[in-house]
Structure formats: structure tokens, C-alpha cells
PDB file of N, CA and C in Angstrom:
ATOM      1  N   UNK A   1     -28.516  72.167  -7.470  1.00  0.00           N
ATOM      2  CA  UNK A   1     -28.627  71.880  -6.043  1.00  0.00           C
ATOM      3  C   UNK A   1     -27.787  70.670  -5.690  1.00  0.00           C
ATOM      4  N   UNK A   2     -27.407  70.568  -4.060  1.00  0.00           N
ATOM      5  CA  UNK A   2     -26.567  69.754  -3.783  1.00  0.00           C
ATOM      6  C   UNK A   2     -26.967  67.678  -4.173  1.00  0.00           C
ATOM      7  N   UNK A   3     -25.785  67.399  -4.591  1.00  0.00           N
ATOM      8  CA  UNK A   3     -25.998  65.763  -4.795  1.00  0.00           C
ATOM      9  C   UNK A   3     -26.123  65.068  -6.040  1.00  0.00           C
ATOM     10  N   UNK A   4     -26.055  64.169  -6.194  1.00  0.00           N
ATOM     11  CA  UNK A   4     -26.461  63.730  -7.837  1.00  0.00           C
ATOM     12  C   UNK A   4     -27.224  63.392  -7.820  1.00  0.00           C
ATOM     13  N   UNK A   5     -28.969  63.717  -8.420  1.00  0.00           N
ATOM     14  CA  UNK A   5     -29.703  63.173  -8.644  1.00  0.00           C
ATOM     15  C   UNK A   5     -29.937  61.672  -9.513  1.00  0.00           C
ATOM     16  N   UNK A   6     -28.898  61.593 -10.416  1.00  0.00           N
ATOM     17  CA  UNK A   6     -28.657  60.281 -11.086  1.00  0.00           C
ATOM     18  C   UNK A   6     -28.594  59.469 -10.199  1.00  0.00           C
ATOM     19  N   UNK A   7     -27.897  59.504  -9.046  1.00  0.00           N
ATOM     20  CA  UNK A   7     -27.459  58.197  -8.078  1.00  0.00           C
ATOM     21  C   UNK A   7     -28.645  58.221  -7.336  1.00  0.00           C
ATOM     22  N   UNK A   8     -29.801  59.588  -6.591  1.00  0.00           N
ATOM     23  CA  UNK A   8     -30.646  59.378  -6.306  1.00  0.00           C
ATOM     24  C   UNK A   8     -31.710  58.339  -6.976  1.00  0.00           C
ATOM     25  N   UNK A   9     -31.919  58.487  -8.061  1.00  0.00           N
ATOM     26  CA  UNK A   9     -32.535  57.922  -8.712  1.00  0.00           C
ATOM     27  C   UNK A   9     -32.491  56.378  -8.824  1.00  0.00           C
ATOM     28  N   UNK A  10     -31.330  55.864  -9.272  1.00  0.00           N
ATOM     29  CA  UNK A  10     -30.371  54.604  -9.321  1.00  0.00           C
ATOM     30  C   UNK A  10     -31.043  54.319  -7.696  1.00  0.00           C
ATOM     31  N   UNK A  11     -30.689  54.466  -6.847  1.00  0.00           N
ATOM     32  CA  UNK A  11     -31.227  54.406  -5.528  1.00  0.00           C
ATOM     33  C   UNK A  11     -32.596  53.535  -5.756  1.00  0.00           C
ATOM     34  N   UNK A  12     -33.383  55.051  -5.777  1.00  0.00           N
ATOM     35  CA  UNK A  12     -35.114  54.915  -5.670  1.00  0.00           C
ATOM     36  C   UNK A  12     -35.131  53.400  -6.662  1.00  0.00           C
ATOM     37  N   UNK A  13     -34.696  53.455  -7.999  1.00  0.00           N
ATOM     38  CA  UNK A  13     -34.936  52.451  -8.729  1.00  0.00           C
ATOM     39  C   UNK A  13     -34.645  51.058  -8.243  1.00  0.00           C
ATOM     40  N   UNK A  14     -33.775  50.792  -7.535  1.00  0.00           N
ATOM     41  CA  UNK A  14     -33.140  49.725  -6.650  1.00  0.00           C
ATOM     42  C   UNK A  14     -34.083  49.349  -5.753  1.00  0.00           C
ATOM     43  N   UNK A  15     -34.491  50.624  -4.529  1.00  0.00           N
ATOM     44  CA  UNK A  15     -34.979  50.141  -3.620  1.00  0.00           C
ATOM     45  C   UNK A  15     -36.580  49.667  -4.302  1.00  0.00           C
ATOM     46  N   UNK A  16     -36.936  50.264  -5.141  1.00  0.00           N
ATOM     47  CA  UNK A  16     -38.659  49.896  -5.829  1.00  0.00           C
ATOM     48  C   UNK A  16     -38.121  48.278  -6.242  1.00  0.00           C
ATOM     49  N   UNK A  17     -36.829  47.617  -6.819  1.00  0.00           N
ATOM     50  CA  UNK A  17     -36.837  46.425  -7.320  1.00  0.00           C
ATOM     51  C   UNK A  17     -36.719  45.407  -5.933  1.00  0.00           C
ATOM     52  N   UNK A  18     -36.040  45.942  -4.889  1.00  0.00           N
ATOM     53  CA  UNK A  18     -35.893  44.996  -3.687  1.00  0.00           C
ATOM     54  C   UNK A  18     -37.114  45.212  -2.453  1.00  0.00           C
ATOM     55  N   UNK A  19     -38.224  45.402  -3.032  1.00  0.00           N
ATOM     56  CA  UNK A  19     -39.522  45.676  -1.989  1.00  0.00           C
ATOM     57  C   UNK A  19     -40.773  45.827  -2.782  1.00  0.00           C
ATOM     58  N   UNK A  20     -41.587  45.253  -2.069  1.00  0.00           N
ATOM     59  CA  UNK A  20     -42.937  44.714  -2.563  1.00  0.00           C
ATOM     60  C   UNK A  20     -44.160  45.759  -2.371  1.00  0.00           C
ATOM     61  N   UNK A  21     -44.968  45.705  -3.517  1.00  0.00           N
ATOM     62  CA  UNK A  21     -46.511  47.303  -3.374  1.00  0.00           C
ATOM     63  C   UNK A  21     -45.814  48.706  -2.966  1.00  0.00           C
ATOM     64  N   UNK A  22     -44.438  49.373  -3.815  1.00  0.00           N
ATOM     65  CA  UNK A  22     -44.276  50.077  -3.823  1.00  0.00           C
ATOM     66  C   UNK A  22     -44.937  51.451  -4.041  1.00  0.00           C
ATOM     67  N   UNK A  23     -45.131  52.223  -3.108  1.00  0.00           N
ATOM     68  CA  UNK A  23     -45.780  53.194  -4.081  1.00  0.00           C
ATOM     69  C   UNK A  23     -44.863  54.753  -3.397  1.00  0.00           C
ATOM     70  N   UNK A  24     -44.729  55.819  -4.491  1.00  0.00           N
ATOM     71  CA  UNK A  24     -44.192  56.926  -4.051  1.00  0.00           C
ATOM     72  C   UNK A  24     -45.100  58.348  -3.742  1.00  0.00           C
ATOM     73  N   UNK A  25     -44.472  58.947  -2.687  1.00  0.00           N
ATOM     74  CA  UNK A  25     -45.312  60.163  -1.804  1.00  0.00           C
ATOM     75  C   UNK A  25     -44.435  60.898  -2.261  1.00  0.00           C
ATOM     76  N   UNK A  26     -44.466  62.273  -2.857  1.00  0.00           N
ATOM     77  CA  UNK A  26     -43.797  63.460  -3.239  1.00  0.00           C
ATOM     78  C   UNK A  26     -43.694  64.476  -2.054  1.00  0.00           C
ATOM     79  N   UNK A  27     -42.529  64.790  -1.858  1.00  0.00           N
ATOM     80  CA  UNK A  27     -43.173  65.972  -0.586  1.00  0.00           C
ATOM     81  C   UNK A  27     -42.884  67.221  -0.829  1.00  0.00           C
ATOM     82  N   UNK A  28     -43.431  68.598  -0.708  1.00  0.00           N
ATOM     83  CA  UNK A  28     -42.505  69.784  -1.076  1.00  0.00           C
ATOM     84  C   UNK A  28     -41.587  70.103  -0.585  1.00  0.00           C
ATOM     85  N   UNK A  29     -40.554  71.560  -1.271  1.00  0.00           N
ATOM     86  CA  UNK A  29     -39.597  71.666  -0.899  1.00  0.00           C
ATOM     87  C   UNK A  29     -39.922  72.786   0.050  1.00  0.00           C
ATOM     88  N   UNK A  30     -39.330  72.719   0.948  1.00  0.00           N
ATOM     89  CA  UNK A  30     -39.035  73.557   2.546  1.00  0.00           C
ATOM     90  C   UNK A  30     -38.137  74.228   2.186  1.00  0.00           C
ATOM     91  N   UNK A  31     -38.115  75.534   3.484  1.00  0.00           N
ATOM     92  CA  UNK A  31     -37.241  76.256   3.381  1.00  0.00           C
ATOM     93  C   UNK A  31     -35.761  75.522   3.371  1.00  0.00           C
ATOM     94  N   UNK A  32     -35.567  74.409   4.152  1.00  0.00           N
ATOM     95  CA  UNK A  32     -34.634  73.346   4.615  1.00  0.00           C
ATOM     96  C   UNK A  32     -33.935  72.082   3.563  1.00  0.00           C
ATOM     97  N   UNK A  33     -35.051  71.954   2.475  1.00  0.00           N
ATOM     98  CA  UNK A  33     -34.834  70.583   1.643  1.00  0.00           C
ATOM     99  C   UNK A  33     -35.905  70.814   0.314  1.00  0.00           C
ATOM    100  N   UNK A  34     -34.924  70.410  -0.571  1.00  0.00           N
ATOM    101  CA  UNK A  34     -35.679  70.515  -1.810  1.00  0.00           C
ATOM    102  C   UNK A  34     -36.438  69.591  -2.159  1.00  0.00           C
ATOM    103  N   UNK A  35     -37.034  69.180  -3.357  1.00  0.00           N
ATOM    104  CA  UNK A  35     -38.442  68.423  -3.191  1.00  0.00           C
ATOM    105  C   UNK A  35     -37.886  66.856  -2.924  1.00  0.00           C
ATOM    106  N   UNK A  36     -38.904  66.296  -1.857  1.00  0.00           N
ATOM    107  CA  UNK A  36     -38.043  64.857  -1.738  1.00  0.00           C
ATOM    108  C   UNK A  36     -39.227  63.771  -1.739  1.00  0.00           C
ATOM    109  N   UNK A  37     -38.623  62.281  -2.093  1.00  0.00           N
ATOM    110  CA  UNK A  37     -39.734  61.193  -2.481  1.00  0.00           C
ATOM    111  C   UNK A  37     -39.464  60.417  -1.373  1.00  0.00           C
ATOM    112  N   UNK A  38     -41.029  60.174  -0.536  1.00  0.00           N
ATOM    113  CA  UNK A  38     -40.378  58.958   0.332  1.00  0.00           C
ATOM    114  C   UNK A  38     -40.966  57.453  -0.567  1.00  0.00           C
ATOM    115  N   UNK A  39     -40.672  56.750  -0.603  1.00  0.00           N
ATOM    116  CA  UNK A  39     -41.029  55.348  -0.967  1.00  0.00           C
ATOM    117  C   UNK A  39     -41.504  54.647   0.083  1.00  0.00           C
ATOM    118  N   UNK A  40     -42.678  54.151   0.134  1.00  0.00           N
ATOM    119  CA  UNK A  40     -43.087  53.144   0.937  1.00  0.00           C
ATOM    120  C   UNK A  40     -43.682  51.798   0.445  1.00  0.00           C
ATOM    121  N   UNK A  41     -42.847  50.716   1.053  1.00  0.00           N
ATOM    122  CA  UNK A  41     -43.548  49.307   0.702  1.00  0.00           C
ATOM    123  C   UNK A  41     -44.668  48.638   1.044  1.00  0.00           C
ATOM    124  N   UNK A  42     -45.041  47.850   0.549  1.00  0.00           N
ATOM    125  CA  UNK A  42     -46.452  47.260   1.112  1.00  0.00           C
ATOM    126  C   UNK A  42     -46.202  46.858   2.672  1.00  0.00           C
ATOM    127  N   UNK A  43     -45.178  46.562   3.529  1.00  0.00           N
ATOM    128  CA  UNK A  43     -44.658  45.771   4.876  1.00  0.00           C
ATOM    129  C   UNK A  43     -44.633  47.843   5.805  1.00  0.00           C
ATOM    130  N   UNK A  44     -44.764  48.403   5.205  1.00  0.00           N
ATOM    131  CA  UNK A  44     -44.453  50.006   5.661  1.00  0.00           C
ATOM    132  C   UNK A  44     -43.267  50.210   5.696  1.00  0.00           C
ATOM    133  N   UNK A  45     -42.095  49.207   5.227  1.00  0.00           N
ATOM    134  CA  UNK A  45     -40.805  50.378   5.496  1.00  0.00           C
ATOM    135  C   UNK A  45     -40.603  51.374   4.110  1.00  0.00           C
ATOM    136  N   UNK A  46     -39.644  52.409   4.685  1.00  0.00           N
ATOM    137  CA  UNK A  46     -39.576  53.313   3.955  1.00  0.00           C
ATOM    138  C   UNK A  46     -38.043  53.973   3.908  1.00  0.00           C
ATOM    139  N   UNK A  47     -38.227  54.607   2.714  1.00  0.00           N
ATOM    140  CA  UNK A  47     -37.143  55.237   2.480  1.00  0.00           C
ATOM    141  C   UNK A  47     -37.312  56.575   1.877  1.00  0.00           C
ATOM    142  N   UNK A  48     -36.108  57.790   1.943  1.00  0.00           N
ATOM    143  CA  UNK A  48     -36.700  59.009   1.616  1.00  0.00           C
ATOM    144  C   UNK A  48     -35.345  59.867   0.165  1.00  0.00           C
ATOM    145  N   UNK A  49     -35.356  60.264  -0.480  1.00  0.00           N
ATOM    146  CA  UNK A  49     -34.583  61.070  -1.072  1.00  0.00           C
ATOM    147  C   UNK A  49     -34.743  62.300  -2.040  1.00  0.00           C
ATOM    148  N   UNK A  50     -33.977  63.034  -2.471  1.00  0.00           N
ATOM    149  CA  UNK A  50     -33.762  63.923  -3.071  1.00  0.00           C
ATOM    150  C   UNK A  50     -35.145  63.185  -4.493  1.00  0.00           C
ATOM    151  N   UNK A  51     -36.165  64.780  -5.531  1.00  0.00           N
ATOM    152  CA  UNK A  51     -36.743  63.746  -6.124  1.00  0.00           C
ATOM    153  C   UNK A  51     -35.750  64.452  -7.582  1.00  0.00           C
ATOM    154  N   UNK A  52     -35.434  65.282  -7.755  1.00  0.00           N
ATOM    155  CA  UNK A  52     -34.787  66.149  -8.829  1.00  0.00           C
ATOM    156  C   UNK A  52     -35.795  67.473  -9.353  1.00  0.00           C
ATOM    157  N   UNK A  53     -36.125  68.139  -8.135  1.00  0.00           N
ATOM    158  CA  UNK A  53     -36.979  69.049  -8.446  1.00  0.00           C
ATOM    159  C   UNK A  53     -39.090  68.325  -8.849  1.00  0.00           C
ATOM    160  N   UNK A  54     -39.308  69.617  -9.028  1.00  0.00           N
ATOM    161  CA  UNK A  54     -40.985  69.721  -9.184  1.00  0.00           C
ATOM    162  C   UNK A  54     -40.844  68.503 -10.532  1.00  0.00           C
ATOM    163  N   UNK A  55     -40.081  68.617 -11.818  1.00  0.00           N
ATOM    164  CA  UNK A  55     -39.757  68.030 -12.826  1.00  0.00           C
ATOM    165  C   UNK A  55     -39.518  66.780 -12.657  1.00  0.00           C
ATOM    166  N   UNK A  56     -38.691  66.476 -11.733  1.00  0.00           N
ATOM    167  CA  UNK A  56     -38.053  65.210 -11.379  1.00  0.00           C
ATOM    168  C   UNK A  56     -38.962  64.798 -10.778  1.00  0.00           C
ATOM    169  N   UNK A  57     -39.892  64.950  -9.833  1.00  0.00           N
ATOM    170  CA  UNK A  57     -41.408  64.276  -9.019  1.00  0.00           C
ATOM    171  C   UNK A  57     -42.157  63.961 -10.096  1.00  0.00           C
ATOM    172  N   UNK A  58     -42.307  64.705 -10.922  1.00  0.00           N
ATOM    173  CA  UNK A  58     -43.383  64.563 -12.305  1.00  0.00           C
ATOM    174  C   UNK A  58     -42.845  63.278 -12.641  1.00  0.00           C
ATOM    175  N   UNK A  59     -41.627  63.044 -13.173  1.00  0.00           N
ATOM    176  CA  UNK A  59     -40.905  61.756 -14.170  1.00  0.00           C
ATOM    177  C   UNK A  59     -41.136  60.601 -13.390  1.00  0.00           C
ATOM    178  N   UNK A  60     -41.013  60.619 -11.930  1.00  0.00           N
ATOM    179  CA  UNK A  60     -41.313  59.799 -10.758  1.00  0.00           C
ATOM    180  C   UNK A  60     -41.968  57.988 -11.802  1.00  0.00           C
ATOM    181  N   UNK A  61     -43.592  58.469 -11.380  1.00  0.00           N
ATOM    182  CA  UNK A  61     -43.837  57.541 -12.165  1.00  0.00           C
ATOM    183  C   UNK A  61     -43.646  56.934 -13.134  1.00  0.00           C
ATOM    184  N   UNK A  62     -43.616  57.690 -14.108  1.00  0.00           N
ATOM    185  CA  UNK A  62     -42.882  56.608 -15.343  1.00  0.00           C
ATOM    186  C   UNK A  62     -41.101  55.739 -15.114  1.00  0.00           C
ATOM    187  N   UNK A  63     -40.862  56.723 -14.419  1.00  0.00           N
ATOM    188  CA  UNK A  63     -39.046  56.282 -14.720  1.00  0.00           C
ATOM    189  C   UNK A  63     -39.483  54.811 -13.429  1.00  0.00           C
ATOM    190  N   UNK A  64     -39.776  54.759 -12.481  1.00  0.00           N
ATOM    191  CA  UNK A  64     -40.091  53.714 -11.407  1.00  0.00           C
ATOM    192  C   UNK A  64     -41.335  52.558 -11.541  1.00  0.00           C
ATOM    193  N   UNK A  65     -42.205  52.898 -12.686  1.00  0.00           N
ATOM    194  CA  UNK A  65     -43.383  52.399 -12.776  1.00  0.00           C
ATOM    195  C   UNK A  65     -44.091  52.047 -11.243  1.00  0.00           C
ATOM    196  N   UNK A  66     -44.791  52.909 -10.771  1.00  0.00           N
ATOM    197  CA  UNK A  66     -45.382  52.872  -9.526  1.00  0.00           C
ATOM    198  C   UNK A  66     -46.195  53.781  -9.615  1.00  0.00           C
ATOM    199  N   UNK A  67     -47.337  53.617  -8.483  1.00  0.00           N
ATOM    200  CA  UNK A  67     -48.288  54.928  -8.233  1.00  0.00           C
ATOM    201  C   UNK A  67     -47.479  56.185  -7.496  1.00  0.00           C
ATOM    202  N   UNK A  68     -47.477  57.344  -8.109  1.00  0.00           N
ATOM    203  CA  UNK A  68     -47.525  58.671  -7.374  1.00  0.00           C
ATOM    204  C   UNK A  68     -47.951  59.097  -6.510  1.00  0.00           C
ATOM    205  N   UNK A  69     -47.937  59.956  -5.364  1.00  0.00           N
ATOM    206  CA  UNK A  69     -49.247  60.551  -4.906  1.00  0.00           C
ATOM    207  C   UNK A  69     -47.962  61.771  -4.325  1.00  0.00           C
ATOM    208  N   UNK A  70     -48.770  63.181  -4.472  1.00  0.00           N
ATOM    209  CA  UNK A  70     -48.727  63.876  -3.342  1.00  0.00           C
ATOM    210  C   UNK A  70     -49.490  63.934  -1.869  1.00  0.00           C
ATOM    211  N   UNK A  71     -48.374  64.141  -0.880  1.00  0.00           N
ATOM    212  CA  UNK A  71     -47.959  63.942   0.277  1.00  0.00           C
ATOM    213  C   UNK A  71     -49.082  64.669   0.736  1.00  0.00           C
ATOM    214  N   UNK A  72     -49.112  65.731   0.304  1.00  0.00           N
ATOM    215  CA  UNK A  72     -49.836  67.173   0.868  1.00  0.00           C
ATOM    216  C   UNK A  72     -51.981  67.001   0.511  1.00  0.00           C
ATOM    217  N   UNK A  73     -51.723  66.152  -0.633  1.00  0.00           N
ATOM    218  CA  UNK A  73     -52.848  66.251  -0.688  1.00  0.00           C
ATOM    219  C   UNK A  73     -53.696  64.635  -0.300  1.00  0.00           C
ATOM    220  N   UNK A  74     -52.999  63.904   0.038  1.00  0.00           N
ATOM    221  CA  UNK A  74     -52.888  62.499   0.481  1.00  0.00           C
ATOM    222  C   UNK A  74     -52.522  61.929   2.231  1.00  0.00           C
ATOM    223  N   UNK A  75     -51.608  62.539   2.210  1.00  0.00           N
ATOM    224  CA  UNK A  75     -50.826  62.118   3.548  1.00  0.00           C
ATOM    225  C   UNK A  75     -50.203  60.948   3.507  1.00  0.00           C
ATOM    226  N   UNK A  76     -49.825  60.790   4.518  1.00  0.00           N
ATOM    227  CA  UNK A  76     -48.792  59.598   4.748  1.00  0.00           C
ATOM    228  C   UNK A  76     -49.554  58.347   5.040  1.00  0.00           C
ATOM    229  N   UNK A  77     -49.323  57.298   4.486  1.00  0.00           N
ATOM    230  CA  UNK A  77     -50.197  55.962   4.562  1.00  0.00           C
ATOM    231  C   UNK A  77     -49.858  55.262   5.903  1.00  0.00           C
ATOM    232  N   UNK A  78     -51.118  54.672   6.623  1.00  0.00           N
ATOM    233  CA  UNK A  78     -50.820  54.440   7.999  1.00  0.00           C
ATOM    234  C   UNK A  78     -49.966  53.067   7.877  1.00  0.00           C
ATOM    235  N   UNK A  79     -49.520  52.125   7.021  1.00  0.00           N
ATOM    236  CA  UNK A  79     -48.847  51.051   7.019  1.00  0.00           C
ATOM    237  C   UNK A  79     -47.439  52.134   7.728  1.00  0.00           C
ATOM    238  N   UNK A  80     -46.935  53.220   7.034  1.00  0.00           N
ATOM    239  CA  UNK A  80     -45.985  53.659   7.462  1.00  0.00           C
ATOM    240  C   UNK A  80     -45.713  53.773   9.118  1.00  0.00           C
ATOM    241  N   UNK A  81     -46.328  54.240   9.252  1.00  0.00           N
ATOM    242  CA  UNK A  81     -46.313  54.423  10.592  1.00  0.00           C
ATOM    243  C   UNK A  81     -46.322  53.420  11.727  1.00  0.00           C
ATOM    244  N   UNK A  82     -47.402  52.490  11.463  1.00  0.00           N
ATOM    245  CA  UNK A  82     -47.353  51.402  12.102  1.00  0.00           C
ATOM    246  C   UNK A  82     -46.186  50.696  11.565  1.00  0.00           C
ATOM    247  N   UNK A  83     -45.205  50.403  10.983  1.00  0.00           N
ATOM    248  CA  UNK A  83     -43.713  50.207  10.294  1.00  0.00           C
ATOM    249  C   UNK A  83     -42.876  51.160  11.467  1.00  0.00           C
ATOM    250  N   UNK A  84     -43.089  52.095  11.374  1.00  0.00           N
ATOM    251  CA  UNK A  84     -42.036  52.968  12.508  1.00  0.00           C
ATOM    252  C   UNK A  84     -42.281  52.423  14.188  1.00  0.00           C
ATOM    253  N   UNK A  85     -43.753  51.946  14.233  1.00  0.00           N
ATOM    254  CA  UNK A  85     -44.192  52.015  16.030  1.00  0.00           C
ATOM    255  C   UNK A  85     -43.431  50.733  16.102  1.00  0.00           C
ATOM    256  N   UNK A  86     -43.449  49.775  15.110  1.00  0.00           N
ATOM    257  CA  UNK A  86     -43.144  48.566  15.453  1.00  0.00           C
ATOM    258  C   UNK A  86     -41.611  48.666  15.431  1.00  0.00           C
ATOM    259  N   UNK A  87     -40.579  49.675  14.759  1.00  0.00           N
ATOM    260  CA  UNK A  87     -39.368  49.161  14.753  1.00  0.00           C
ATOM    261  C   UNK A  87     -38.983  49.666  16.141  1.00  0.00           C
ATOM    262  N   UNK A  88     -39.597  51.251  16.712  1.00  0.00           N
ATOM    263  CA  UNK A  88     -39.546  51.651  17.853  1.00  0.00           C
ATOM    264  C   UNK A  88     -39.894  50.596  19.445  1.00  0.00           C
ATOM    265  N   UNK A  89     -40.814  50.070  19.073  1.00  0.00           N
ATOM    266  CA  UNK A  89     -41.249  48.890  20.274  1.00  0.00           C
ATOM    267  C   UNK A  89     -39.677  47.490  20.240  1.00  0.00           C
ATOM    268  N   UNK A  90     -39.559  47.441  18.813  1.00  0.00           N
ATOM    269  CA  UNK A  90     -38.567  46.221  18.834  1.00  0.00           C
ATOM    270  C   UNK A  90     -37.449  46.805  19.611  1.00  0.00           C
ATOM    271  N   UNK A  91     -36.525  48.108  19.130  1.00  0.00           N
ATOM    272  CA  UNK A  91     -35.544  48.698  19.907  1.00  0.00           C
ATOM    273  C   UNK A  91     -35.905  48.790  21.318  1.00  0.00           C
ATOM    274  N   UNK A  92     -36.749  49.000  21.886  1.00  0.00           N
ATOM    275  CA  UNK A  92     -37.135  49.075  23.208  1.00  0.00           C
ATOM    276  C   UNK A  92     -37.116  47.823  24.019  1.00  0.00           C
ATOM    277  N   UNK A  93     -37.717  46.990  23.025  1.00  0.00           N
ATOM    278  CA  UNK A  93     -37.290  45.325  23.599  1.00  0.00           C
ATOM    279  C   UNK A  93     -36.075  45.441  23.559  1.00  0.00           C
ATOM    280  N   UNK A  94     -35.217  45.046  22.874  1.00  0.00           N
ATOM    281  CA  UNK A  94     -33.807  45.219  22.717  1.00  0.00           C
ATOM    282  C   UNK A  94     -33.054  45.614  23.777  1.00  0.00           C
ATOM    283  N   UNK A  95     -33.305  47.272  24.316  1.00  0.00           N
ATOM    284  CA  UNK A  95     -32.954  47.533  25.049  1.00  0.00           C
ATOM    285  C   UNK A  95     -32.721  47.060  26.439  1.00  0.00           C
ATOM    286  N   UNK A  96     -34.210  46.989  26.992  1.00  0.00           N
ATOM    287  CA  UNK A  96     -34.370  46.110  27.942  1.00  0.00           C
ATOM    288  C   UNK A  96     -33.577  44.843  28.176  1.00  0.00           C
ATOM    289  N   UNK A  97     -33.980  44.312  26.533  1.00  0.00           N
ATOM    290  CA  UNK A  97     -33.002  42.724  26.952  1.00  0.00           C
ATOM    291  C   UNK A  97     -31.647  42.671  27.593  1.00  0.00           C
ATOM    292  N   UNK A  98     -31.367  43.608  26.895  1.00  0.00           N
ATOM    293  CA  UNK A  98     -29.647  44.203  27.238  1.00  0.00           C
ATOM    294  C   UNK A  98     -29.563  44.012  28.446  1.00  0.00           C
ATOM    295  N   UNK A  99     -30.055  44.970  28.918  1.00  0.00           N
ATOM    296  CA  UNK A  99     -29.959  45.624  30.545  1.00  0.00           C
ATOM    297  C   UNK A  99     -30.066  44.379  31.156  1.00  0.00           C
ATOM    298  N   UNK A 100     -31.340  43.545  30.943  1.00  0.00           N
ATOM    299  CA  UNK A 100     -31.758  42.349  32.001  1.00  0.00           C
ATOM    300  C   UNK A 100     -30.652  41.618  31.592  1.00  0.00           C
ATOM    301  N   UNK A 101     -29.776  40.888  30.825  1.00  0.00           N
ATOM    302  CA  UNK A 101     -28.668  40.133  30.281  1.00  0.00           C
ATOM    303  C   UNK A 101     -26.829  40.134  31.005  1.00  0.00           C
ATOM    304  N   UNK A 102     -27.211  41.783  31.715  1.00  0.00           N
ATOM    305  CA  UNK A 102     -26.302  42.244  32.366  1.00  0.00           C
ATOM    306  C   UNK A 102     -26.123  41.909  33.832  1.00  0.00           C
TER     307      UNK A 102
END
């Protein structure tokens, strides 16, 4: 399947060393995207990629040393989200500022 999972990986491994209470969500593969890991930090940001198959989600934990979880049987942790409302509210400030600046 499309991409290098090596560099995915190299990735995930990076972003787990530059962010704090990492833990990884497995998600299945869709008709659209094959199986993918989002990473979320203890602050809620996140990141998402390729995981290297059902196999490659399995290795997850050990190769990253972090907790696992499936997505499906877990869900998405609300730090995440509240991480998204807040970057959405900041752009919106932003916006505004703009406009009023003009």
C-alpha cells in the first residue's frame, strides 16, 4: 500500500519524543484509508498517520512505548477535542482581529 511506512513510523516515533502523556488510538481501515494511528498528547494536540496495517497497530506499543487503545472500542479522548475547540476559537479571534486592524 501507498507510502513508506518506515518514515511513518520515524514520524510517530519523533512526534511521541517531542510531546508529553502520549498515548496512541488505532483506527480501522475504511473503504478510503488503511489502518491509521492518531497520537494524542496530554495538552490534546494530535497527530494522525498511516499505522502499517492490523500488524503494524499491534507493534504500535512496543516500538513507541506508550499505551494503545482501540478507537472503536474506546473513542476519542475528550482532551482531543477540547484541543481542536480551542485552536478553532483562537483562529476565529484571529480572524476578527484582522478585520478590526483594517
Amino acid at each position: 500500500s501507498g507510502g513508506d511506512t518506515g518514515e511513518d513510523l520515524r514520524y510517530l516515533q519523533r512526534w511521541v519524543a517531542e510531546h508529553i502523556g502520549v498515548e496512541a488510538f488505532v483506527e480501522p481501515r475504511t473503504t478510503v484509508t488503511e489502518v491509521t494511528v492518531v497520537l494524542v498528547a496530554a495538552d490534546g494536540e494530535w497527530t494522525r498517520r498511516r499505522a502499517g496495517g492490523e500488524a503494524g497497530a499491534r507493534r504500535l506499543s512496543d516500538r513507541l512505548q506508550i499505551p494503545v487503545y482501540d478507537v472503536q472500542k474506546v473513542g476519542y479522548p475528550q482532551r482531543m477535542r477540547d484541543h481542536d475547540a480551542r485552536r478553532r476559537i483562537e483562529r476565529e479571534r484571529a480572524v476578527r482581529q484582522e478585520l478590526d486592524d483594517r
